[in-house]
C-alpha atoms as a PDB file:
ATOM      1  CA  UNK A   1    -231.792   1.786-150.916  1.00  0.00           C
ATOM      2  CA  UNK A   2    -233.672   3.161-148.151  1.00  0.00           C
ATOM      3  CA  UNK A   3    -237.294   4.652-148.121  1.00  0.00           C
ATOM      4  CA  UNK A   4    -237.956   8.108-148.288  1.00  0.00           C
ATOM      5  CA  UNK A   5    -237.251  10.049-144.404  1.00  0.00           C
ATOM      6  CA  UNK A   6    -240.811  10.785-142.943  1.00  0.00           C
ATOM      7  CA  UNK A   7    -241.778  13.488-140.919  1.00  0.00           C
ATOM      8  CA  UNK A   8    -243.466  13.404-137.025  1.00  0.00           C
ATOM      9  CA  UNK A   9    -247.045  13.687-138.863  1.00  0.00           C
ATOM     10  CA  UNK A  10    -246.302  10.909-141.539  1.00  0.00           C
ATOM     11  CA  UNK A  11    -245.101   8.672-138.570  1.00  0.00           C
ATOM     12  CA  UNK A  12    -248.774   9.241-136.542  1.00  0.00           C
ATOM     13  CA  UNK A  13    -250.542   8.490-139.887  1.00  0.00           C
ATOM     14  CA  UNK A  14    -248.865   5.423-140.380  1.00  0.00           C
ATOM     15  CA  UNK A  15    -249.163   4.530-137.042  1.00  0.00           C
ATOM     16  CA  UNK A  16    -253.042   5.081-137.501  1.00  0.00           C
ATOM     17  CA  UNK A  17    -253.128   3.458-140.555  1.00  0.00           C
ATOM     18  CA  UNK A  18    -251.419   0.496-139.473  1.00  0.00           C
ATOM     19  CA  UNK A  19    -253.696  -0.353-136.815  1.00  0.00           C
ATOM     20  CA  UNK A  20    -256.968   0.047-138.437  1.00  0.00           C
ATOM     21  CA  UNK A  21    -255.006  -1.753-142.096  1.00  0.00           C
ATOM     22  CA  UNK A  22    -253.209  -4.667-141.053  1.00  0.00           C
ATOM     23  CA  UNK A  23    -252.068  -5.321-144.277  1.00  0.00           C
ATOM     24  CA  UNK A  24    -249.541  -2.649-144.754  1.00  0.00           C
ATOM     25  CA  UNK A  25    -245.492  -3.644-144.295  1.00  0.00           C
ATOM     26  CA  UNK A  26    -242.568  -1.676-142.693  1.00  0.00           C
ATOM     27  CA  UNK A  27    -240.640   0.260-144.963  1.00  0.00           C
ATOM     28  CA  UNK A  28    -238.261  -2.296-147.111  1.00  0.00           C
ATOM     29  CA  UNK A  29    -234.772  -1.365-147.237  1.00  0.00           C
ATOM     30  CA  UNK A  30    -231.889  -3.383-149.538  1.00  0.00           C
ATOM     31  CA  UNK A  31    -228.383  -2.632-149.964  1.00  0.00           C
ATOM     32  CA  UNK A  32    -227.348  -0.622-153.213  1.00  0.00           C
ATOM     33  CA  UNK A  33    -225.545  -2.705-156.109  1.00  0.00           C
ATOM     34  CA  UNK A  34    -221.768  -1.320-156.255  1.00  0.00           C
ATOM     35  CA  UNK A  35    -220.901  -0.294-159.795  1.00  0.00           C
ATOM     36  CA  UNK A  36    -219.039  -3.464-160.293  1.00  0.00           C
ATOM     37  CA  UNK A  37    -222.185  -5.204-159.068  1.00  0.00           C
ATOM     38  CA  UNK A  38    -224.696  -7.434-160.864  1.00  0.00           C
ATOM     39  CA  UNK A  39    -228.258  -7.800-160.800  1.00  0.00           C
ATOM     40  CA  UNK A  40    -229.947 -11.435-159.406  1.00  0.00           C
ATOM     41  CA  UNK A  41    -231.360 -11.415-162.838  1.00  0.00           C
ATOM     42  CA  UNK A  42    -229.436 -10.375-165.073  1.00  0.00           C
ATOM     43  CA  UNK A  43    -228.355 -14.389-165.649  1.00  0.00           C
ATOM     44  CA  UNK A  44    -231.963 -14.569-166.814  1.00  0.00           C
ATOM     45  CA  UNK A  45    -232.271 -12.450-169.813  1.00  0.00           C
ATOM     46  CA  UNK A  46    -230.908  -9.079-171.360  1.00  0.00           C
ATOM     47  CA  UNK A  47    -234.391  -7.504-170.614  1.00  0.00           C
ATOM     48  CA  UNK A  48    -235.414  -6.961-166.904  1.00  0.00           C
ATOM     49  CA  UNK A  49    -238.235  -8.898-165.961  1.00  0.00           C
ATOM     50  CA  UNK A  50    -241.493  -7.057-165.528  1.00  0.00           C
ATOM     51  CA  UNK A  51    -243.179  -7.084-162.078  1.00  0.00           C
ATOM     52  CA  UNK A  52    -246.763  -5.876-161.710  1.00  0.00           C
ATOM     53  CA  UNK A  53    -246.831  -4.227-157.832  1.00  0.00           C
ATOM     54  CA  UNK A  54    -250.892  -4.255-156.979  1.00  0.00           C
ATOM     55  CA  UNK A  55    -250.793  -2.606-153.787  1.00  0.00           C
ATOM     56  CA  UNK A  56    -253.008   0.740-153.007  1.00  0.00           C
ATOM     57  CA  UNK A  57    -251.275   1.886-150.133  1.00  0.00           C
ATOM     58  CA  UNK A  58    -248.973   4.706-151.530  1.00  0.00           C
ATOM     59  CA  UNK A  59    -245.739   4.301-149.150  1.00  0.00           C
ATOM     60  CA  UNK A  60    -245.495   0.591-149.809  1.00  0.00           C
ATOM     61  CA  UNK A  61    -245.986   0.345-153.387  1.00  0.00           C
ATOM     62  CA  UNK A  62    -243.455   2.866-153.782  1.00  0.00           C
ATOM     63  CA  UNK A  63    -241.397   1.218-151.585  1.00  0.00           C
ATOM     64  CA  UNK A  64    -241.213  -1.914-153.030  1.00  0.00           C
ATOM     65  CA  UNK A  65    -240.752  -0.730-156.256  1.00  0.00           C
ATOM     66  CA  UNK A  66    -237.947   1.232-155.661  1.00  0.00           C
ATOM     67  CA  UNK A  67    -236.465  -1.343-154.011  1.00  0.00           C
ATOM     68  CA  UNK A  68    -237.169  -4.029-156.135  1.00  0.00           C
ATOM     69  CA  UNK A  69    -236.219  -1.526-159.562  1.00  0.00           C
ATOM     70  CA  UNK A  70    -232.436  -1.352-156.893  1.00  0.00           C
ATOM     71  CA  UNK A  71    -232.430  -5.183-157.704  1.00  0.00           C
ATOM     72  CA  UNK A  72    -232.577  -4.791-161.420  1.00  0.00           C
ATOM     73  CA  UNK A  73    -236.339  -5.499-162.079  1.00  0.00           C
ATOM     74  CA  UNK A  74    -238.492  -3.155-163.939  1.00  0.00           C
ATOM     75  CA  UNK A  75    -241.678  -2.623-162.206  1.00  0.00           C
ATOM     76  CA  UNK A  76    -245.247  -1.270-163.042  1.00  0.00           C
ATOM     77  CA  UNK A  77    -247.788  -0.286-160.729  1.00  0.00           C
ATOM     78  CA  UNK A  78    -251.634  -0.763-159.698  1.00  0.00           C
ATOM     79  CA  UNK A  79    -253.605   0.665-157.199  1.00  0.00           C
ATOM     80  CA  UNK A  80    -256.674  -0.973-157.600  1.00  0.00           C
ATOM     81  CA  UNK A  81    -257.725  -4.385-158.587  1.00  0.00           C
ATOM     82  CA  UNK A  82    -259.718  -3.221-161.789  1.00  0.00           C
ATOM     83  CA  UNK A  83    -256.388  -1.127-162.455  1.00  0.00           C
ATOM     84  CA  UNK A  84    -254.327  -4.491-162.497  1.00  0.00           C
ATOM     85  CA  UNK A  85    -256.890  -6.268-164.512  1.00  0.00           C
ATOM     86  CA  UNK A  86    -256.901  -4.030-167.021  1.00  0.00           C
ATOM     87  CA  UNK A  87    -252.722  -3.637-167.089  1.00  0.00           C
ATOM     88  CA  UNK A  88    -252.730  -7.860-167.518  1.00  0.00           C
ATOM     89  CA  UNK A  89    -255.266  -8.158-170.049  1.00  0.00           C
ATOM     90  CA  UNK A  90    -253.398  -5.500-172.274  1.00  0.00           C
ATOM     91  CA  UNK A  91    -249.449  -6.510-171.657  1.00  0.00           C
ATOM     92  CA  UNK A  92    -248.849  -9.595-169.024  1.00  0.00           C
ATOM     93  CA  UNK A  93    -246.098  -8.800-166.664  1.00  0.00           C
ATOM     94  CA  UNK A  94    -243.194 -11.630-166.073  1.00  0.00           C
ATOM     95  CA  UNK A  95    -245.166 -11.661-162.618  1.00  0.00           C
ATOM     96  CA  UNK A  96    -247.544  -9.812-160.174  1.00  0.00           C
ATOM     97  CA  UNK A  97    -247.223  -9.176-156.736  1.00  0.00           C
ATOM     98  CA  UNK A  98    -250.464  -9.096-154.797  1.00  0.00           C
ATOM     99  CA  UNK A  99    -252.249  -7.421-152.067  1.00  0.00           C
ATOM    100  CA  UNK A 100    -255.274  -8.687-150.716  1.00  0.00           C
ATOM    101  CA  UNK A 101    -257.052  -5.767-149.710  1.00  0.00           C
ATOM    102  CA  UNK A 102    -257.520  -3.332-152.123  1.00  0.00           C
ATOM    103  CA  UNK A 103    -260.836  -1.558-151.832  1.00  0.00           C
ATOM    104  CA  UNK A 104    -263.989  -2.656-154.220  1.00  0.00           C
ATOM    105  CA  UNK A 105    -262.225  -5.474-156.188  1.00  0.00           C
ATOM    106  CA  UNK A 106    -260.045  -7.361-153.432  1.00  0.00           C
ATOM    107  CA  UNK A 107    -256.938  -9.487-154.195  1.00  0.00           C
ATOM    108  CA  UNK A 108    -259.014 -12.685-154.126  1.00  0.00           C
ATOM    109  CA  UNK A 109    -261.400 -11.438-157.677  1.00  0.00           C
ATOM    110  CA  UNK A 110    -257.713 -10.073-159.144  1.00  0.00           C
ATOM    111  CA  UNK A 111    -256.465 -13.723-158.802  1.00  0.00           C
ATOM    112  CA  UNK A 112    -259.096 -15.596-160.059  1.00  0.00           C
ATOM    113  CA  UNK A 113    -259.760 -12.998-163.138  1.00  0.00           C
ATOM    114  CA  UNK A 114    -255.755 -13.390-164.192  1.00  0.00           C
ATOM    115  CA  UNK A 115    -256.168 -17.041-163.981  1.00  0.00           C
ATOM    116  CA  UNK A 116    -259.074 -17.423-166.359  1.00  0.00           C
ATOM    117  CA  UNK A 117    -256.532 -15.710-169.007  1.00  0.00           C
ATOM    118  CA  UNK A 118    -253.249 -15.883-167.976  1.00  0.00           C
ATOM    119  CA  UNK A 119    -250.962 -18.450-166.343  1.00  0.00           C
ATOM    120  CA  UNK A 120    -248.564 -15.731-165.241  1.00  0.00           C
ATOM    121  CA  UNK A 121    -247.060 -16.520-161.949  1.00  0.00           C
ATOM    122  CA  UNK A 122    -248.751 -14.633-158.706  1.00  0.00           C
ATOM    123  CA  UNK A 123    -247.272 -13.703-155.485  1.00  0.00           C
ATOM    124  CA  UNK A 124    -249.691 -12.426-152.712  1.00  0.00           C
ATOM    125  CA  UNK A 125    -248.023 -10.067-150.180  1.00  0.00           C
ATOM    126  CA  UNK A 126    -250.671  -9.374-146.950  1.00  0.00           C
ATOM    127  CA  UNK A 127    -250.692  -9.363-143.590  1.00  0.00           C
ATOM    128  CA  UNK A 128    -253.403 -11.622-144.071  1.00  0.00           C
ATOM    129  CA  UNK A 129    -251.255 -14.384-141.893  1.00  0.00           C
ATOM    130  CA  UNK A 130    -254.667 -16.434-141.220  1.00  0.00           C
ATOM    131  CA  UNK A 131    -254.703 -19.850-142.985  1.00  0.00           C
ATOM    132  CA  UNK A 132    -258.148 -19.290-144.190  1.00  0.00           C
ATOM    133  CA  UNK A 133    -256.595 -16.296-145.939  1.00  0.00           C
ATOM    134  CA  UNK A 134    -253.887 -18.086-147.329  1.00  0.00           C
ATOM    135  CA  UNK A 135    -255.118 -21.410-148.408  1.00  0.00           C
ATOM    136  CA  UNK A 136    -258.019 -19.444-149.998  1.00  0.00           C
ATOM    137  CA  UNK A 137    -255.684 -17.149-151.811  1.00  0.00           C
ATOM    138  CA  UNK A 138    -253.730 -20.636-153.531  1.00  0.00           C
ATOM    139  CA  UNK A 139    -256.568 -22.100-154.675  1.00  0.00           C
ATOM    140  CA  UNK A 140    -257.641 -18.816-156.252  1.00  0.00           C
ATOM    141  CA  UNK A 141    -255.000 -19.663-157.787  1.00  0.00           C
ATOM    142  CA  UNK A 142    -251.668 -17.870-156.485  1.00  0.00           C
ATOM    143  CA  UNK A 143    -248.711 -19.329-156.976  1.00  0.00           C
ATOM    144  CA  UNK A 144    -246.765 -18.129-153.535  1.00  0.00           C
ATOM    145  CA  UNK A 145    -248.042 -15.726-150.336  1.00  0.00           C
ATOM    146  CA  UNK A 146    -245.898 -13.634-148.509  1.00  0.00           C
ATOM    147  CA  UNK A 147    -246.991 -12.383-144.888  1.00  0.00           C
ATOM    148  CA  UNK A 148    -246.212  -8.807-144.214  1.00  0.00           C
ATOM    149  CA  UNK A 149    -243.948  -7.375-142.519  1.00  0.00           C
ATOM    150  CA  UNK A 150    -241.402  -8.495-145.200  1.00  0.00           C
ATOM    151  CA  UNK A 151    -237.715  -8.027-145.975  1.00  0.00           C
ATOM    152  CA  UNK A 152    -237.094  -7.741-150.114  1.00  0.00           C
ATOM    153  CA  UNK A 153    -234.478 -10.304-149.862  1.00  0.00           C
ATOM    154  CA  UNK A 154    -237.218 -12.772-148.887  1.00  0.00           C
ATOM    155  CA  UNK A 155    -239.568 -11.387-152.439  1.00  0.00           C
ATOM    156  CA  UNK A 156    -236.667 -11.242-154.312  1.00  0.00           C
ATOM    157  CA  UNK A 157    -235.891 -15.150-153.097  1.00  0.00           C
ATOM    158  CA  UNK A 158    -239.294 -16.185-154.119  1.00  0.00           C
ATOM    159  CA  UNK A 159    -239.270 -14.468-157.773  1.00  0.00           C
ATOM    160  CA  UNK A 160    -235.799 -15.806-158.531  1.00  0.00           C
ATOM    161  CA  UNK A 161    -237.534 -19.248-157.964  1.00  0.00           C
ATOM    162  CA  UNK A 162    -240.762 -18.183-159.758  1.00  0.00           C
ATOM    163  CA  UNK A 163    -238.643 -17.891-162.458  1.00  0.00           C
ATOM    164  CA  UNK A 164    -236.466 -20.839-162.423  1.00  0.00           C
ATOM    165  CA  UNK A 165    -239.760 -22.615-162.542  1.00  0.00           C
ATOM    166  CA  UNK A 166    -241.154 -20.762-165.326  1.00  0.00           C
ATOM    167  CA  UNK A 167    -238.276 -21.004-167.521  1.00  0.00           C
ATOM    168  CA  UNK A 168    -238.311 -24.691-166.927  1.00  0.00           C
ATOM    169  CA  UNK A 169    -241.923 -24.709-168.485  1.00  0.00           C
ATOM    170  CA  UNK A 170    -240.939 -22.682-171.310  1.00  0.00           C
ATOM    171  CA  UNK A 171    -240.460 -24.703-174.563  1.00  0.00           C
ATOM    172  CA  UNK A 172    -237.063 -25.392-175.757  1.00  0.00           C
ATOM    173  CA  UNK A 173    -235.657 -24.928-179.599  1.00  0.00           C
ATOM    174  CA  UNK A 174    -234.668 -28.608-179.690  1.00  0.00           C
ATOM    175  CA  UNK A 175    -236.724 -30.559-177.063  1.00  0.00           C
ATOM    176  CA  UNK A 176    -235.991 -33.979-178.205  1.00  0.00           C
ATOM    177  CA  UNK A 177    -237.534 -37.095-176.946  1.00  0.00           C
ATOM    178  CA  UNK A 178    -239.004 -36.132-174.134  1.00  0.00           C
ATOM    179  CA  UNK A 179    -242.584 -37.438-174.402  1.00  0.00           C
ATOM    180  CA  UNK A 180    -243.847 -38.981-171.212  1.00  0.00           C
ATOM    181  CA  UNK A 181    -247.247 -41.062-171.015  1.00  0.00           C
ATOM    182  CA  UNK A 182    -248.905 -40.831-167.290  1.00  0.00           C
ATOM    183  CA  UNK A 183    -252.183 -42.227-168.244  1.00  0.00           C
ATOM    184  CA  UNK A 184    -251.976 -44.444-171.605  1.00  0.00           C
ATOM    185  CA  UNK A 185    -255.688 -46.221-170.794  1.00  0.00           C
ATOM    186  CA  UNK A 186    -257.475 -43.829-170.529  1.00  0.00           C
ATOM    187  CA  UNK A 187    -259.630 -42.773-173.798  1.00  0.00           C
ATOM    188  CA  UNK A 188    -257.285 -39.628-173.677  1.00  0.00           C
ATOM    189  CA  UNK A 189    -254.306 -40.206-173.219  1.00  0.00           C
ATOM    190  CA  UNK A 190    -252.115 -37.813-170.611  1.00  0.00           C
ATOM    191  CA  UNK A 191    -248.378 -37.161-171.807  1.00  0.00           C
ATOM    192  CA  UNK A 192    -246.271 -34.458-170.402  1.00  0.00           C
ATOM    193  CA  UNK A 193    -243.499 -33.458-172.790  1.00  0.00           C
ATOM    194  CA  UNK A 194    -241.398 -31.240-170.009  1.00  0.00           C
ATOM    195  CA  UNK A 195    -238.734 -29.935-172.763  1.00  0.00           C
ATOM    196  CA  UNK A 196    -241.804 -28.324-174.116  1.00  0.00           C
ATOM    197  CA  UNK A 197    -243.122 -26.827-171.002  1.00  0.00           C
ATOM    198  CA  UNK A 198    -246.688 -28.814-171.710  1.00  0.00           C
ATOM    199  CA  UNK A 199    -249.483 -31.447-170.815  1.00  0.00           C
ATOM    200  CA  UNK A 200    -251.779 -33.016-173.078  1.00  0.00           C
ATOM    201  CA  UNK A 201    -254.909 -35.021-172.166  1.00  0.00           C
ATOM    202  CA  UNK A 202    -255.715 -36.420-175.884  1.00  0.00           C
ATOM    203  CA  UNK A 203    -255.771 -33.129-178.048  1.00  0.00           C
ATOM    204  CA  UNK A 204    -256.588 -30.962-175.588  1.00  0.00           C
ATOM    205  CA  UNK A 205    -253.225 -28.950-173.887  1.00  0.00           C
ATOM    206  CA  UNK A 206    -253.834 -28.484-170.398  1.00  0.00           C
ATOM    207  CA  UNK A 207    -253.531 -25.308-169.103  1.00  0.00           C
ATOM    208  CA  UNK A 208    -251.281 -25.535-166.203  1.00  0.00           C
ATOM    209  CA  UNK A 209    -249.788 -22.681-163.889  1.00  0.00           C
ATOM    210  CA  UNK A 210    -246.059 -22.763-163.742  1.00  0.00           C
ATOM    211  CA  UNK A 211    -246.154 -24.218-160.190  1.00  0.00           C
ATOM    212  CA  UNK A 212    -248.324 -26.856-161.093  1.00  0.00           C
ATOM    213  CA  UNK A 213    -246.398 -27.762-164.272  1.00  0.00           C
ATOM    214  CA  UNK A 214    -243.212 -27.954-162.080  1.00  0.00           C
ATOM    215  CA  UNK A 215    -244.778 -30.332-159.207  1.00  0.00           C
ATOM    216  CA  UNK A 216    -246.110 -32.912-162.263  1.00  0.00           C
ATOM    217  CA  UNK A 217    -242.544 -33.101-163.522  1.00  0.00           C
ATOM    218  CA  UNK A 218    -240.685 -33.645-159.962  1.00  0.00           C
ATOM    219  CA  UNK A 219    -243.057 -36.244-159.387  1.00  0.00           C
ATOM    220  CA  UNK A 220    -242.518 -38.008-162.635  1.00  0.00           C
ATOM    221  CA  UNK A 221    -239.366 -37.892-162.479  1.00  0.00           C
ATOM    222  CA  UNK A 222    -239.225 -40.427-159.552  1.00  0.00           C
ATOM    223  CA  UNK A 223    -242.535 -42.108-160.418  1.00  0.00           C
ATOM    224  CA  UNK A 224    -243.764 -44.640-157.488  1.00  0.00           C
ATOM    225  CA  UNK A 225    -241.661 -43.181-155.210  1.00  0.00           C
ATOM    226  CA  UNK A 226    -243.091 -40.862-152.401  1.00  0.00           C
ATOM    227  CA  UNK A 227    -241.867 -36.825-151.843  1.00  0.00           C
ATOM    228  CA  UNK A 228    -242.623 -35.358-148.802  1.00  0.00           C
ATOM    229  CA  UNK A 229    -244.377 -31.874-148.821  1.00  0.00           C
ATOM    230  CA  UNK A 230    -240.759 -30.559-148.074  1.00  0.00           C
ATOM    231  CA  UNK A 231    -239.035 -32.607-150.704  1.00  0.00           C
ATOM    232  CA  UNK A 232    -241.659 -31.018-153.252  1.00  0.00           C
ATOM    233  CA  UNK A 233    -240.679 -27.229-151.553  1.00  0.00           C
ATOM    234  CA  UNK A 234    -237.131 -28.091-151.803  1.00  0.00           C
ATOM    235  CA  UNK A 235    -237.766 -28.917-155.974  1.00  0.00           C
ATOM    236  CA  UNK A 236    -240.274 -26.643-156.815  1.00  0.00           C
ATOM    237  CA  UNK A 237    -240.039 -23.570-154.686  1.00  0.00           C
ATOM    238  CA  UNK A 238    -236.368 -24.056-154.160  1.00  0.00           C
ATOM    239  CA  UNK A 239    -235.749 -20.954-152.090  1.00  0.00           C
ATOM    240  CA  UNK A 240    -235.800 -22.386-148.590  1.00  0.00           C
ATOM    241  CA  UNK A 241    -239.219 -22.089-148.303  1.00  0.00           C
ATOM    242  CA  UNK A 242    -240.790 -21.360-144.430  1.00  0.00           C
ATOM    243  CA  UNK A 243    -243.727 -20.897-144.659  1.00  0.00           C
ATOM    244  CA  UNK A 244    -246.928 -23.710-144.089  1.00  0.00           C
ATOM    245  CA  UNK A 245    -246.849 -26.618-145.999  1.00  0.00           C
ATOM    246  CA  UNK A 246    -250.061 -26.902-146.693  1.00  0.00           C
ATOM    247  CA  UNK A 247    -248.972 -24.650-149.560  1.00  0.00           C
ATOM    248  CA  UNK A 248    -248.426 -27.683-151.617  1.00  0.00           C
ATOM    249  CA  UNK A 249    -251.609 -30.007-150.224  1.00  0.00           C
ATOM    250  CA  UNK A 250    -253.276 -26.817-152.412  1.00  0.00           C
ATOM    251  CA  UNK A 251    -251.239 -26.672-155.025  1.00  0.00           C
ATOM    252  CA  UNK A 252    -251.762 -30.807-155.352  1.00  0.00           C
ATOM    253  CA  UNK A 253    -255.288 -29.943-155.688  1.00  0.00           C
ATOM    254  CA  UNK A 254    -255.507 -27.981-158.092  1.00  0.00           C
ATOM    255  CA  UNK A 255    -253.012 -30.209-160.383  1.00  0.00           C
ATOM    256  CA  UNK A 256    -255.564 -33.110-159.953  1.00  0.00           C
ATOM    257  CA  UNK A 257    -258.109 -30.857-160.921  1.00  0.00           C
ATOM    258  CA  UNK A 258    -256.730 -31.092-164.443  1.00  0.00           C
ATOM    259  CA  UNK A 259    -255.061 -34.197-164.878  1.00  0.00           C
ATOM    260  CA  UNK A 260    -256.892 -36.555-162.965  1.00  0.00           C
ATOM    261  CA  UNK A 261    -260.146 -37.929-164.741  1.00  0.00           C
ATOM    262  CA  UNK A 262    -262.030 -37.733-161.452  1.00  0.00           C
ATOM    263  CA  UNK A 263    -260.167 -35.231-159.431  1.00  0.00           C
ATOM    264  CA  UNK A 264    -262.367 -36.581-156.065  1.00  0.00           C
ATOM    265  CA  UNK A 265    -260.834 -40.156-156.321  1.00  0.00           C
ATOM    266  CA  UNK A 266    -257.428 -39.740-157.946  1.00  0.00           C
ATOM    267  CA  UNK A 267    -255.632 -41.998-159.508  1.00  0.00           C
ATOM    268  CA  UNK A 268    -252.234 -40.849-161.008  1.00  0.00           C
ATOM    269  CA  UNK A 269    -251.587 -38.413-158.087  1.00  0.00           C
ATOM    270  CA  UNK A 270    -251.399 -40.208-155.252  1.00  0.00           C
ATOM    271  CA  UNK A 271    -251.678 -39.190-150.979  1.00  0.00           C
ATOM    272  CA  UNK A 272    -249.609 -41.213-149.011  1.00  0.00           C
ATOM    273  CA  UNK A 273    -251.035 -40.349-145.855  1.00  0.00           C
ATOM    274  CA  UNK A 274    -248.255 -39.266-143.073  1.00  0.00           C
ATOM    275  CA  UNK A 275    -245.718 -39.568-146.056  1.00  0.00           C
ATOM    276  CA  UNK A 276    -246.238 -37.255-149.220  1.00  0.00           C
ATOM    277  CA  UNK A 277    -247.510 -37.587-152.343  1.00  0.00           C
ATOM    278  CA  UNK A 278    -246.236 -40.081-155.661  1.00  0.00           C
ATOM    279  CA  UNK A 279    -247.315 -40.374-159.052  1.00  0.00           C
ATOM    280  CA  UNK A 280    -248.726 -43.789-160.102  1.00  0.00           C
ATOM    281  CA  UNK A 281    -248.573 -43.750-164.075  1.00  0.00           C
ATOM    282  CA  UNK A 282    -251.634 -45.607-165.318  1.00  0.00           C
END
């Protein structure tokens, strides 16, 4: 599926656009599914997954949604942040995909409004490439960030994995004993039950993003034992990721932020400096 043909005057205002915007994308083109063909999702679920496209540039929101409805997702739209707001609060989408700049409420308020109510995963798409930009965008709270320009096989990559992960922290019919104690002296006890997709300190169910959920489990799976930031991209992200990192050095943070009793000298989550990170059960 190709974008629409554009005309000599649609070509100058791009051309304008693009160099006083820098965070619009090329046009996105995919192949077309034969008739025999079959969706990346359709292993998933019967029902399409439901994106959320924030973007309020006009070509590449309806861009990427035609190309990403050509993959088999359904997709809604938002051209402002306060639009997308309002579209979460009312009917959560299966995920969002972000822009940064959009206008009186930016990408950056968007993320950190979904995460005070949702744990829906988030995927910021900018030409934002500086690592200000993106670090401050992850611990916002976004799960992924995509630098434009952008093929759709790279999105599509990154929201297959999204959701791997978040079907992983989904509870399961018949979970079994699969009760895990990190922290047993401490007053409140922290026990992640992975079959049913949650953390407990005491009572209290922590209230994890899907990335974060997934990093806790690969590290205690193989508890004492050090990953390396690319082990923990390999098992978590798990689509070849390329990008910095540093990407999980954030996400690290903000686990420790909940599950650690003093986030500023950790003790469960562990830096190995040069190395990676372990988990140290307590």
């Amino acid at each position: 599926m190709s974008v629409p043909p554009e005309g000599p005057a649609d070509e100058r205002a791009r051309g304008t656009l693009r160099s006083a915007r820098p965070d619009l994308c090329d046009p996105v083109t995919v192949p077309r599914h034969g008739d025999g063909g079959r969706s990346p999702v359709a292993a998933w679920t019967d029902v399409p997954p439901r994106l959320l496209v924030v973007e309020d540039d006009d070509h590449i929101r309806t861009s990427l949604r035609w190309a990403l409805e050509d993959e088999g997702y359904t997709v809604e739209e938002a051209v402002s942040g306060e639009e997308a707001c309002s579209l979460v609060d009312v009917a959560p989408p299966d995920v969002m995909l972000l822009d940064l700049m959009l206008g009186r409420m930016d990408g950056f308020g968007v993320v950190r409004h979904v995460r005070r109510r949702h744990d829906l995963p988030i995927i910021v798409v900018s030409a934002r490439a500086d690592t200000h930009d993106i670090v401050a965008a992850l611990e916002a709270g976004a799960d992924d960030y995509v630098t434009k320009p952008f093929h759709v096989k790279e999105i599509t990559a990154r929201l297959r994995a999204l959701r791997r992960r978040s079907g992983a922290a989904r509870p399961a019919a018949d979970t079994g004993p699969d009760e895990v104690v990190l922290d047993r002296h401490a007053d409140a006890p922290l026990v992640l039950r992975e079959a049913r997709g949650t953390v407990h300190r005491g009572d209290e169910q922590l209230p994890l993003t899907v990335t974060e959920f997934r990093l806790l489990c690969e590290l205690a799976a193989v508890p004492g034992r050090v990953l390396s930031r690319q082990d923990l991209l390999e098992r978590v992200w798990q689509h070849g990721y390329f990008g910095d990192e540093r990407i999980v050095d954030v996400h690290i943070r903000r686990l420790r932020t909940k599950v650690e009793l003093d986030a500023s000298a950790p003790r469960l989550v562990q830096t190995v400096r040069g190395l990676g990170y372990r988990l140290d059960p307590q």
